[in-house]
N, C-alpha and C. Protein backbone atom coordinates (compact mmCIF):
# COMPACT_ATOMS: atom_id res chain seq x y z
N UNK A 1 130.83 76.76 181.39
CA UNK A 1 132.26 77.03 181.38
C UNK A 1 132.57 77.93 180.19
N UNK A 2 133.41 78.76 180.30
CA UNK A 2 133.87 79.83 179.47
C UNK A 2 135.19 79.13 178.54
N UNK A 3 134.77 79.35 177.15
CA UNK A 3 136.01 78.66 176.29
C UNK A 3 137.32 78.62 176.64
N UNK A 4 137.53 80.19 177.43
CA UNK A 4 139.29 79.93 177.65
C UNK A 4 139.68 78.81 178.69
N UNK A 5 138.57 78.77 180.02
CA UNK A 5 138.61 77.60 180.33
C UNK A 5 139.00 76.05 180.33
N UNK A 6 137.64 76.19 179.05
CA UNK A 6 137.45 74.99 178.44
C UNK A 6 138.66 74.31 177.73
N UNK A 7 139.47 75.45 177.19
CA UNK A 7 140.69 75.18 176.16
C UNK A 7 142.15 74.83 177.01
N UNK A 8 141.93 75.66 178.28
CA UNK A 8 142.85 75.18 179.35
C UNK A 8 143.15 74.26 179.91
N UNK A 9 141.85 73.20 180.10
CA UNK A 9 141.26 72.20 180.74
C UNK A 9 141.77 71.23 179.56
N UNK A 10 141.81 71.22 177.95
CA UNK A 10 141.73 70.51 177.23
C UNK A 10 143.15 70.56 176.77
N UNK A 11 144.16 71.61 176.61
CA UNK A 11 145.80 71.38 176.71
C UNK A 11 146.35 70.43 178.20
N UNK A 12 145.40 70.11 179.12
CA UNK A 12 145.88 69.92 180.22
C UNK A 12 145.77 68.55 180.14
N UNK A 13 144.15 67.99 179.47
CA UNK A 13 143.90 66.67 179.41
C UNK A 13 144.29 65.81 178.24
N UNK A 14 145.40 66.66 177.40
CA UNK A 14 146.06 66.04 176.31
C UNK A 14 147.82 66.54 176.30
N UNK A 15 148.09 66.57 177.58
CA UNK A 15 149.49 67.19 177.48
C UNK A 15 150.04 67.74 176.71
N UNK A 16 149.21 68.94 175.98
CA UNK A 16 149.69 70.26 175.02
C UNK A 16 150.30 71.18 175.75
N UNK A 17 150.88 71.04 176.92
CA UNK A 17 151.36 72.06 178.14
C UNK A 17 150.19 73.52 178.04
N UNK A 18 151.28 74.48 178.73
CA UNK A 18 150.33 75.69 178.80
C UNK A 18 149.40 76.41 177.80
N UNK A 19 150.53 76.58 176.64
CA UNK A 19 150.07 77.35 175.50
C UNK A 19 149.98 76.56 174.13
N UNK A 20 149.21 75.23 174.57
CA UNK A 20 148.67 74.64 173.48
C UNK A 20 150.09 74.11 172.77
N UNK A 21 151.37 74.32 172.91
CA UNK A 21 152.79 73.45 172.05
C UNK A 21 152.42 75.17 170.84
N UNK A 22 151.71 76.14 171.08
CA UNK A 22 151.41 76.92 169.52
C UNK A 22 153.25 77.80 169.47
N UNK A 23 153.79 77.62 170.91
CA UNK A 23 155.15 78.38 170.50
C UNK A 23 156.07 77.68 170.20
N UNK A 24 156.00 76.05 170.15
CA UNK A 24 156.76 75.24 169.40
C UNK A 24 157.37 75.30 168.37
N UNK A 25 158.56 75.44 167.62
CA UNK A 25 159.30 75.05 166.93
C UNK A 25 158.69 73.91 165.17
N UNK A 26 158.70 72.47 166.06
CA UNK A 26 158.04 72.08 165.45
C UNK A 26 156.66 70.97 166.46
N UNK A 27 156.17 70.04 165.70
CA UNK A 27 155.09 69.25 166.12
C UNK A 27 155.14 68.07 166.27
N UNK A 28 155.73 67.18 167.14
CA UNK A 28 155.66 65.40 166.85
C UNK A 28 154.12 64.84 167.27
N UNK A 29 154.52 64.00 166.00
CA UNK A 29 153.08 63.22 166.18
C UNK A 29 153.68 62.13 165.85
N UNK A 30 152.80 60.24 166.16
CA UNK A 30 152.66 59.27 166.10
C UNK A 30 152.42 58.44 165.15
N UNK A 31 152.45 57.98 164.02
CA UNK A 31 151.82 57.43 163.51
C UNK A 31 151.96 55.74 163.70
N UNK A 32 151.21 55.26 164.71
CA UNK A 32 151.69 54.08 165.53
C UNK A 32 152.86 54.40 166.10
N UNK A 33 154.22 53.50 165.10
CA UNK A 33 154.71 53.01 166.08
C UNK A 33 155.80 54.21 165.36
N UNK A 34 156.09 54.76 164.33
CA UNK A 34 156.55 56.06 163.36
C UNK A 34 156.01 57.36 163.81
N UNK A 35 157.26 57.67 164.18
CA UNK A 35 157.56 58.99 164.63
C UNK A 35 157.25 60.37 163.24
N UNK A 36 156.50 61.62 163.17
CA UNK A 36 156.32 62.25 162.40
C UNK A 36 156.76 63.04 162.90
N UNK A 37 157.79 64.70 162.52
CA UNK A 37 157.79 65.64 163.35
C UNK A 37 157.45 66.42 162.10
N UNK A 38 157.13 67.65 162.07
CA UNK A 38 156.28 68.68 161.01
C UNK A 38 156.96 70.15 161.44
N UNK A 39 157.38 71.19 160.95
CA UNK A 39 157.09 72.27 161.17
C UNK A 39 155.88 73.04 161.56
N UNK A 40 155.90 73.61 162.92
CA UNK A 40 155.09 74.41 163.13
C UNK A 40 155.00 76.11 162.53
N UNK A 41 154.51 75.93 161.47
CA UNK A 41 154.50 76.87 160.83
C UNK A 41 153.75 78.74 161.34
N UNK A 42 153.97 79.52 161.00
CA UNK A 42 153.02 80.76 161.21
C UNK A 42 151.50 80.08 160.63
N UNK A 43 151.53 79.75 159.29
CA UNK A 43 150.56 79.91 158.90
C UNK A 43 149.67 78.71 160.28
N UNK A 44 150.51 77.39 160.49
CA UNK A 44 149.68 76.27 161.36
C UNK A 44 149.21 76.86 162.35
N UNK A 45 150.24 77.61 163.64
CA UNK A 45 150.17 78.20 164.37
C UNK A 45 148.78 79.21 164.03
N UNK A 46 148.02 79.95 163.42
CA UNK A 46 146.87 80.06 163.11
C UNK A 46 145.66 79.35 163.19
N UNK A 47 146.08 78.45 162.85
CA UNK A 47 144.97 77.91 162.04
C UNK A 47 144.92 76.51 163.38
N UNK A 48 145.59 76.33 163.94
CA UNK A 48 145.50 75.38 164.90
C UNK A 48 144.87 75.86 166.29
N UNK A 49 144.84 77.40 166.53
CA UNK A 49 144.16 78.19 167.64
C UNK A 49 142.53 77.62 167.92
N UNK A 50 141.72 77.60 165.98
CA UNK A 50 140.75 77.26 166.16
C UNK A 50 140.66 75.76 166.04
N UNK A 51 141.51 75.42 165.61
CA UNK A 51 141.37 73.64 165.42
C UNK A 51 141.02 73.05 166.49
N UNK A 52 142.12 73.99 167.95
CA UNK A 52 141.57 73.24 169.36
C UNK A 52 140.48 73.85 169.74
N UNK A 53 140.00 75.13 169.53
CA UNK A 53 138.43 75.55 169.59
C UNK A 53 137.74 74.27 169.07
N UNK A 54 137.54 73.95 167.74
CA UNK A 54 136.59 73.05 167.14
C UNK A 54 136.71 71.96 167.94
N UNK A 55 137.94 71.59 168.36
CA UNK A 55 137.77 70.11 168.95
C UNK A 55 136.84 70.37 170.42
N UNK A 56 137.02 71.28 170.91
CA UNK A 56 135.93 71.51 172.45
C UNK A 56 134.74 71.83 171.58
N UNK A 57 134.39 72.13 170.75
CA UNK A 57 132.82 72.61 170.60
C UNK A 57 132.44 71.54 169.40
N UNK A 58 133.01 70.77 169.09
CA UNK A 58 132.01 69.36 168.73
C UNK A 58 132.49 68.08 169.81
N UNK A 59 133.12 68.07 170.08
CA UNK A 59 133.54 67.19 170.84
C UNK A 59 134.47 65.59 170.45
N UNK A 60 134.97 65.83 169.31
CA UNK A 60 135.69 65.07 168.82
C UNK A 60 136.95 65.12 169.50
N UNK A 61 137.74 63.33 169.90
CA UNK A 61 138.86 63.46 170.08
C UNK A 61 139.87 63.98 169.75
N UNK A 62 141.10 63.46 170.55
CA UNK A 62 142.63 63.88 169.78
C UNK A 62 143.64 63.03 169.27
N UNK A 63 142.47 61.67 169.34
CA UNK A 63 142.94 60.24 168.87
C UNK A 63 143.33 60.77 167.56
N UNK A 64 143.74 59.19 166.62
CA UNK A 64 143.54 59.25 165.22
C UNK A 64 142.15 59.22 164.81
N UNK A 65 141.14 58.76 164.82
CA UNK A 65 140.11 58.57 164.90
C UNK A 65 139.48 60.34 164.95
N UNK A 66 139.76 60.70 166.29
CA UNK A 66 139.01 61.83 166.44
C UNK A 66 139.75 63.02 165.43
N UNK A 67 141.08 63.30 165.19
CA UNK A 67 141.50 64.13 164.04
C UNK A 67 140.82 63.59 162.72
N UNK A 68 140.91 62.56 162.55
CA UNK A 68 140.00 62.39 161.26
C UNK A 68 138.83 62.61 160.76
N UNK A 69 137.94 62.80 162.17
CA UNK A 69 136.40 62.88 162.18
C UNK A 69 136.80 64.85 161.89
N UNK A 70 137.71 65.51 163.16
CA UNK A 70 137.33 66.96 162.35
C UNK A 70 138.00 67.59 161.83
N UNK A 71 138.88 66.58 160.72
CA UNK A 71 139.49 66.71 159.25
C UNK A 71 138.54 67.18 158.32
N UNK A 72 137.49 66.08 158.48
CA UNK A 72 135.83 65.96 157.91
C UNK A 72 135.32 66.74 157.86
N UNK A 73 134.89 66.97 159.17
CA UNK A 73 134.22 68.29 159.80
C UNK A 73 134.87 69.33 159.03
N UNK A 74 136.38 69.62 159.64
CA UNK A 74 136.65 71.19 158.93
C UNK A 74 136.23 71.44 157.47
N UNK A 75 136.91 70.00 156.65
CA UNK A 75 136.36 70.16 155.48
C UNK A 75 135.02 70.47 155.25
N UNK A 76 133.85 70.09 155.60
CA UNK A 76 132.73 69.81 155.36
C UNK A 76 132.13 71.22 155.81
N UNK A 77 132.74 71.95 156.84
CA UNK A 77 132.36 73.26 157.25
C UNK A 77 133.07 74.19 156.82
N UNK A 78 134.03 74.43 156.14
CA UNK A 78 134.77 74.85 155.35
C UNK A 78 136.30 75.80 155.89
N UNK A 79 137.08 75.57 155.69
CA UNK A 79 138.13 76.29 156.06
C UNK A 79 138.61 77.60 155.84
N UNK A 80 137.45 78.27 155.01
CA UNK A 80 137.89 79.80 154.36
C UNK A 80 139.48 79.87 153.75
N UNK A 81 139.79 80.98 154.36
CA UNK A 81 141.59 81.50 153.57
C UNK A 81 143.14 80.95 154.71
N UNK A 82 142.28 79.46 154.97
CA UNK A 82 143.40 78.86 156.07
C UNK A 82 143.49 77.91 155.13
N UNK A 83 144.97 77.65 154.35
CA UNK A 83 145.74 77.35 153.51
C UNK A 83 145.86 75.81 154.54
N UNK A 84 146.50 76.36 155.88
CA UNK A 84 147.33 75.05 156.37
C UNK A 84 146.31 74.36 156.93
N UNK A 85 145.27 75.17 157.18
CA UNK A 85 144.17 73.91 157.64
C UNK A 85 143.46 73.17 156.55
N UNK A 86 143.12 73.63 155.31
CA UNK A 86 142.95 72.94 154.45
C UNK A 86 144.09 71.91 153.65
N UNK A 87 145.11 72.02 153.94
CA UNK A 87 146.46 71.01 153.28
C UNK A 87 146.22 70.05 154.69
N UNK A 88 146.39 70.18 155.96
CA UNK A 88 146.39 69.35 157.20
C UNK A 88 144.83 68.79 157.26
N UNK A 89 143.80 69.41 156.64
CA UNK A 89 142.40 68.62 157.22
C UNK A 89 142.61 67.51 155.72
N UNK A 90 143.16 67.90 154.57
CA UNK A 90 143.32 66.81 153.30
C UNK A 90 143.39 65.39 153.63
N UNK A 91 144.56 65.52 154.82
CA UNK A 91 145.51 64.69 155.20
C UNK A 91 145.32 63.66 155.98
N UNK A 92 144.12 64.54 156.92
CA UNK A 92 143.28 63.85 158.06
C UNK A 92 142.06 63.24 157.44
N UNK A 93 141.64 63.78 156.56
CA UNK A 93 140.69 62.96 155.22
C UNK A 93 141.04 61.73 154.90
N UNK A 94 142.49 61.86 154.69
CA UNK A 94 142.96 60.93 153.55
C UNK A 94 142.51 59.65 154.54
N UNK A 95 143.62 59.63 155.71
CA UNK A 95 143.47 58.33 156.49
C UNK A 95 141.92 58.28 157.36
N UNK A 96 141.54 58.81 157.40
CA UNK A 96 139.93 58.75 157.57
C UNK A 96 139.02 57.90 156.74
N UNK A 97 139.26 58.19 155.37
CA UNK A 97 138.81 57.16 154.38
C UNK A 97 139.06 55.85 154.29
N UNK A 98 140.30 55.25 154.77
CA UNK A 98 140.81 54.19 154.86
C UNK A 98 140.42 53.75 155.79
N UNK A 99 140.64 54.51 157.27
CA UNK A 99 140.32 53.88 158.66
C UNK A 99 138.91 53.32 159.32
N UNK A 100 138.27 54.44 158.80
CA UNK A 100 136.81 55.00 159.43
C UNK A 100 135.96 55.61 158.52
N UNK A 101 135.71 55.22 157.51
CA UNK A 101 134.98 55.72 156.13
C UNK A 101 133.86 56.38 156.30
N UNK A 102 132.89 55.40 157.13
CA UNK A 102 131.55 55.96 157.57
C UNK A 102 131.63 56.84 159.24
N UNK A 103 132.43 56.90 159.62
CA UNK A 103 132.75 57.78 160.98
C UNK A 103 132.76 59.52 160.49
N UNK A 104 134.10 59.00 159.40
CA UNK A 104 134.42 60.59 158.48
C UNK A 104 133.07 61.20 157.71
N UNK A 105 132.36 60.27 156.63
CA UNK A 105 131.63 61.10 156.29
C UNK A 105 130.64 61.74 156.76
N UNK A 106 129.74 60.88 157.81
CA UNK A 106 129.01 61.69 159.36
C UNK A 106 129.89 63.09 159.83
N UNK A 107 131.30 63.24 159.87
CA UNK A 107 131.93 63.89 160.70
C UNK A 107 131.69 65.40 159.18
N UNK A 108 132.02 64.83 158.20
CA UNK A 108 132.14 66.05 156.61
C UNK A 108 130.46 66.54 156.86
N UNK A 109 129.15 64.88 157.21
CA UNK A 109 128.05 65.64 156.87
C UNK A 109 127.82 67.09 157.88
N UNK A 110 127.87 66.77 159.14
CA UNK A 110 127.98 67.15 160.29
C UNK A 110 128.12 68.44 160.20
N UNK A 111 129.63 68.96 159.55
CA UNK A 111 130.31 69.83 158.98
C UNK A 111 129.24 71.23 158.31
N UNK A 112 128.92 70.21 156.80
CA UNK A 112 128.14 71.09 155.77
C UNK A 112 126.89 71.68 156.40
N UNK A 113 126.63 70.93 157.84
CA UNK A 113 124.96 71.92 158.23
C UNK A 113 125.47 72.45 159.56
N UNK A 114 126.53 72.66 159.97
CA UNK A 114 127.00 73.62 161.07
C UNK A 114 128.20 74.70 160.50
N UNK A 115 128.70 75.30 161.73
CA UNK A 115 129.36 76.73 161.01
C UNK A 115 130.97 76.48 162.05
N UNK A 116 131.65 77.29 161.37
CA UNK A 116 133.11 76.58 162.59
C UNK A 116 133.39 78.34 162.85
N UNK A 117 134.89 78.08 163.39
CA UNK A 117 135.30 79.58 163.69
C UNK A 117 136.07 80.81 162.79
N UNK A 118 136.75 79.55 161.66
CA UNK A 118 137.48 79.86 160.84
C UNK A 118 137.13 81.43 160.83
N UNK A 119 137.72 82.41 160.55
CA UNK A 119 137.59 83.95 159.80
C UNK A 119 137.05 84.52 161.03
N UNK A 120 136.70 84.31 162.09
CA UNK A 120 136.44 84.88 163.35
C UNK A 120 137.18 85.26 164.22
N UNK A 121 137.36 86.67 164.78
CA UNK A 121 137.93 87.18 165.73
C UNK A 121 138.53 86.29 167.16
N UNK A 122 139.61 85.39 167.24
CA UNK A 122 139.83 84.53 168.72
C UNK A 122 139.19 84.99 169.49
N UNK A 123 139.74 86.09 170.24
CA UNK A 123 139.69 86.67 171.61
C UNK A 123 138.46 86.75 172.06
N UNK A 124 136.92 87.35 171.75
CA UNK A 124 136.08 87.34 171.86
C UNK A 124 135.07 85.79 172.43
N UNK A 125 135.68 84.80 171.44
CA UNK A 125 135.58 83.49 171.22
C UNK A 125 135.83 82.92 172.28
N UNK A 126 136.96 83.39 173.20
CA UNK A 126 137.52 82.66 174.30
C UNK A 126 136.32 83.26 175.60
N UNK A 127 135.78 84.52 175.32
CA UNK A 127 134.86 84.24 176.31
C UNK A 127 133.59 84.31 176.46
N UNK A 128 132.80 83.70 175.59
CA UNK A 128 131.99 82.87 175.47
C UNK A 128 131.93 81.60 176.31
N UNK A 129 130.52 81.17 176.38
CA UNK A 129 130.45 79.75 176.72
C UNK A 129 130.78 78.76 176.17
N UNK A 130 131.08 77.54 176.37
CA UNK A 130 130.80 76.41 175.41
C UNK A 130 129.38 76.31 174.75
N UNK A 131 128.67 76.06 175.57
CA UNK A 131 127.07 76.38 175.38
C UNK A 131 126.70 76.63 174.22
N UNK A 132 126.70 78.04 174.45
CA UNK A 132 126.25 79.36 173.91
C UNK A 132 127.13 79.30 172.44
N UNK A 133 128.14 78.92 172.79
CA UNK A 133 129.26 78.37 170.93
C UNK A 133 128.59 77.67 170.66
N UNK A 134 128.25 76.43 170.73
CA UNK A 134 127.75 75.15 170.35
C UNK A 134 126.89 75.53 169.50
N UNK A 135 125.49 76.19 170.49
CA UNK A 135 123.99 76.10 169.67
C UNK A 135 124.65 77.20 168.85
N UNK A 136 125.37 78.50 168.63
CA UNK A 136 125.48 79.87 167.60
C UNK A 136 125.94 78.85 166.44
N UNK A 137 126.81 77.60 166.59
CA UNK A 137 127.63 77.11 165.23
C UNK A 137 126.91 75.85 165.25
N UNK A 138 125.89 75.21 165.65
CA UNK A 138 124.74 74.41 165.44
C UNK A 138 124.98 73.03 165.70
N UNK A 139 126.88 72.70 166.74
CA UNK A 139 127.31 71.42 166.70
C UNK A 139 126.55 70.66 167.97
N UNK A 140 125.79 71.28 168.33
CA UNK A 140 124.70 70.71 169.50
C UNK A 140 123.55 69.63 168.77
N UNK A 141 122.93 70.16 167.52
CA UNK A 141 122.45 69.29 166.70
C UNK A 141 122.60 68.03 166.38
N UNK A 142 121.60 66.81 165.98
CA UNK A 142 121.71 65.53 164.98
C UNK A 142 122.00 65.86 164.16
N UNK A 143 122.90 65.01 163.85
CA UNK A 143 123.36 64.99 162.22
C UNK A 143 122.39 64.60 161.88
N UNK A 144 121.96 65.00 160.40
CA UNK A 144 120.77 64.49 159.22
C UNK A 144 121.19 63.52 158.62
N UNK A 145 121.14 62.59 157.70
CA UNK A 145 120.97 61.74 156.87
C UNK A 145 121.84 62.80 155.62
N UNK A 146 122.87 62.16 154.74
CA UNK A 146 123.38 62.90 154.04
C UNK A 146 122.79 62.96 152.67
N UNK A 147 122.27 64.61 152.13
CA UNK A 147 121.79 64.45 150.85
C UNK A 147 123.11 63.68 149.89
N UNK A 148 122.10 63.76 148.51
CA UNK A 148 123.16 63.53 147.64
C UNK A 148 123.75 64.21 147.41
N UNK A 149 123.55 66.00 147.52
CA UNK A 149 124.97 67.07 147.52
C UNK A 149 126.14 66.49 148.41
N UNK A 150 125.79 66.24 149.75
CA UNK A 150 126.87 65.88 150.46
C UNK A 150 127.68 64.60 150.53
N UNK A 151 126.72 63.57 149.62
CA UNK A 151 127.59 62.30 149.41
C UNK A 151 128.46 63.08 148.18
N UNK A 152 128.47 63.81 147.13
CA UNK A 152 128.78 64.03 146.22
C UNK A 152 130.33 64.71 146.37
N UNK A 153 129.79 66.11 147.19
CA UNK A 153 130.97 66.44 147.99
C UNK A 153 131.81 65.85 148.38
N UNK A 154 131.38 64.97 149.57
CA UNK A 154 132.41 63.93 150.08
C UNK A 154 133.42 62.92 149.23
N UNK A 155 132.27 62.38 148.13
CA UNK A 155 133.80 61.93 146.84
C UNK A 155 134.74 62.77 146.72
N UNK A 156 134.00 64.23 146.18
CA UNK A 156 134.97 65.17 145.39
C UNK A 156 136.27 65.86 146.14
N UNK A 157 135.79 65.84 147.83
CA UNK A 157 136.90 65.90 148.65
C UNK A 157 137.55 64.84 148.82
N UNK A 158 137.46 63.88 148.84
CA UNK A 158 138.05 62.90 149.47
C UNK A 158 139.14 62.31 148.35
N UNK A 159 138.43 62.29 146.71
CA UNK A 159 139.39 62.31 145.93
C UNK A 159 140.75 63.19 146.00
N UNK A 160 140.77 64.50 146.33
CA UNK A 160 141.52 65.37 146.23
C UNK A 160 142.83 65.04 147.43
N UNK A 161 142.79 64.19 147.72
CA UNK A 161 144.09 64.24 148.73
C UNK A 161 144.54 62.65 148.17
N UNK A 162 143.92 62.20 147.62
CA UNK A 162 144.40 60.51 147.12
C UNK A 162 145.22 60.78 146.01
N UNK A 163 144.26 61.92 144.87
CA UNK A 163 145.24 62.19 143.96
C UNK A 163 146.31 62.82 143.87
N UNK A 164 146.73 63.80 144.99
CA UNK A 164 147.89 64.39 145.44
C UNK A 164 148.49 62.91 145.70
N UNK A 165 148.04 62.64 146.61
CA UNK A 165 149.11 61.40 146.96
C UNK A 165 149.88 60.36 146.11
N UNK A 166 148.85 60.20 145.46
CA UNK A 166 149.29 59.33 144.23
C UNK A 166 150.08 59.94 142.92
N UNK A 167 149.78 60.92 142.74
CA UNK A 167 150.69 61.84 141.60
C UNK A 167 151.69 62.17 142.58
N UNK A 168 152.30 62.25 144.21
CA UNK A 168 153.54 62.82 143.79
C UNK A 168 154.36 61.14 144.42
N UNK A 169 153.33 60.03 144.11
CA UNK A 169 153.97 58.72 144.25
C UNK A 169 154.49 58.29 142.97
N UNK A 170 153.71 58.66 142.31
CA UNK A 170 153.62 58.21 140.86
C UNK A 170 154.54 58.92 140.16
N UNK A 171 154.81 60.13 140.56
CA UNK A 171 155.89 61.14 140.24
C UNK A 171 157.58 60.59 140.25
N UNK A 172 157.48 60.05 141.76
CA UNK A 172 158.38 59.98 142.36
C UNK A 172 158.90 58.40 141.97
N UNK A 173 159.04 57.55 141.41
CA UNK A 173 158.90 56.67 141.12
C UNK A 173 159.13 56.44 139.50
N UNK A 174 158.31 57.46 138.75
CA UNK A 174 158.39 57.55 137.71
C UNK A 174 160.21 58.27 138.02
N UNK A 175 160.51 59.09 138.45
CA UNK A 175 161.61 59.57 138.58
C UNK A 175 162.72 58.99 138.77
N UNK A 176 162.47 57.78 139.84
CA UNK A 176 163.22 56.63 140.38
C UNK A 176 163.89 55.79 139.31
N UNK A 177 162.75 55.42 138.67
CA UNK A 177 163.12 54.15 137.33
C UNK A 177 163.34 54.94 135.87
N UNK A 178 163.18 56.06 136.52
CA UNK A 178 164.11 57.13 134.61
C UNK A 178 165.10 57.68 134.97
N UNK A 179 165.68 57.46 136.13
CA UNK A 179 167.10 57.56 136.21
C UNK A 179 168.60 56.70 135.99
């Protein structure tokens, strides 16, 4: 099957309507039983083209679970000069760590020994195989056993969205009770 396909087939089997929700306004999402809605930004709208690429060519859900695993992943394969995918994969880190600790870091190791789409031309991308994507970005592979670079990594990312979180809690709060 040819990616544009594949990506057609996969807005269809997650009710993203035609064009993926990418001309949306903004984005609702779930968090249980809490409603989130987000701006769909230019920069997201980018950076979310390949996000649903990555999700067909490793095969991770669109659960919570499965955004968290290629939160990991993106992190772990790196996001290049995509700002919003690196602030949104933080995020998908964060509750990954909490939820699914050892799911995520498989999903980060996974990441560091395969290649994603980030900085790559779409259009071309769309017609390609799945296949033929898979083995070129290596997500057809076993994951290895994680060196200690990549357990190391995985702290040093995984810290980085706790301490955001917590400094602008800690911020905010501190602000609360000095008023």
């Amino acid at each position: 099957m040819i990616v544009r396909d594949a990506r057609a087939q996969y807005f269809e089997d997650n009710n993203f309507g035609l064009d993926g929700g990418y001309g949306d306004k903004w984005v609702k999402l779930k968090l249980g039983p809490i409603p989130l809605v987000i701006p769909n930004t230019a920069s997201r709208k980018v950076a979310v083209r390949y996000h649903d690429l990555h999700h067909i060519v490793t095969g991770y859900r669109t659960d919570w679970v499965g955004e968290f695993e290629i939160s990991a992943w993106e992190i772990g394969s790196g996001c290049k000069d995509m700002l919003a995918a690196w602030v949104l994969n933080w995020g998908g880190m964060m509750g990954g760590i909490y939820l699914c600790p050892r799911r995520c870091l498989q999903a980060y190791v996974r990441g560091c020994n395969t290649q994603n789409l980030y900085g790559h031309e779409l259009d071309p991308l769309l017609e390609e195989t799945v296949g033929d994507l898979r083995e070129r970005m290596g997500t057809h592979a076993e994951v290895p056993e994680p060196s200690v670079g990549e357990r190391l990594g995985w702290l040093a990312w995984s810290a980085i969205p706790q301490l955001v979180l917590f400094g602008v809690l800690g911020g905010g709060l501190f602000w609360f009770f000095s008023s």
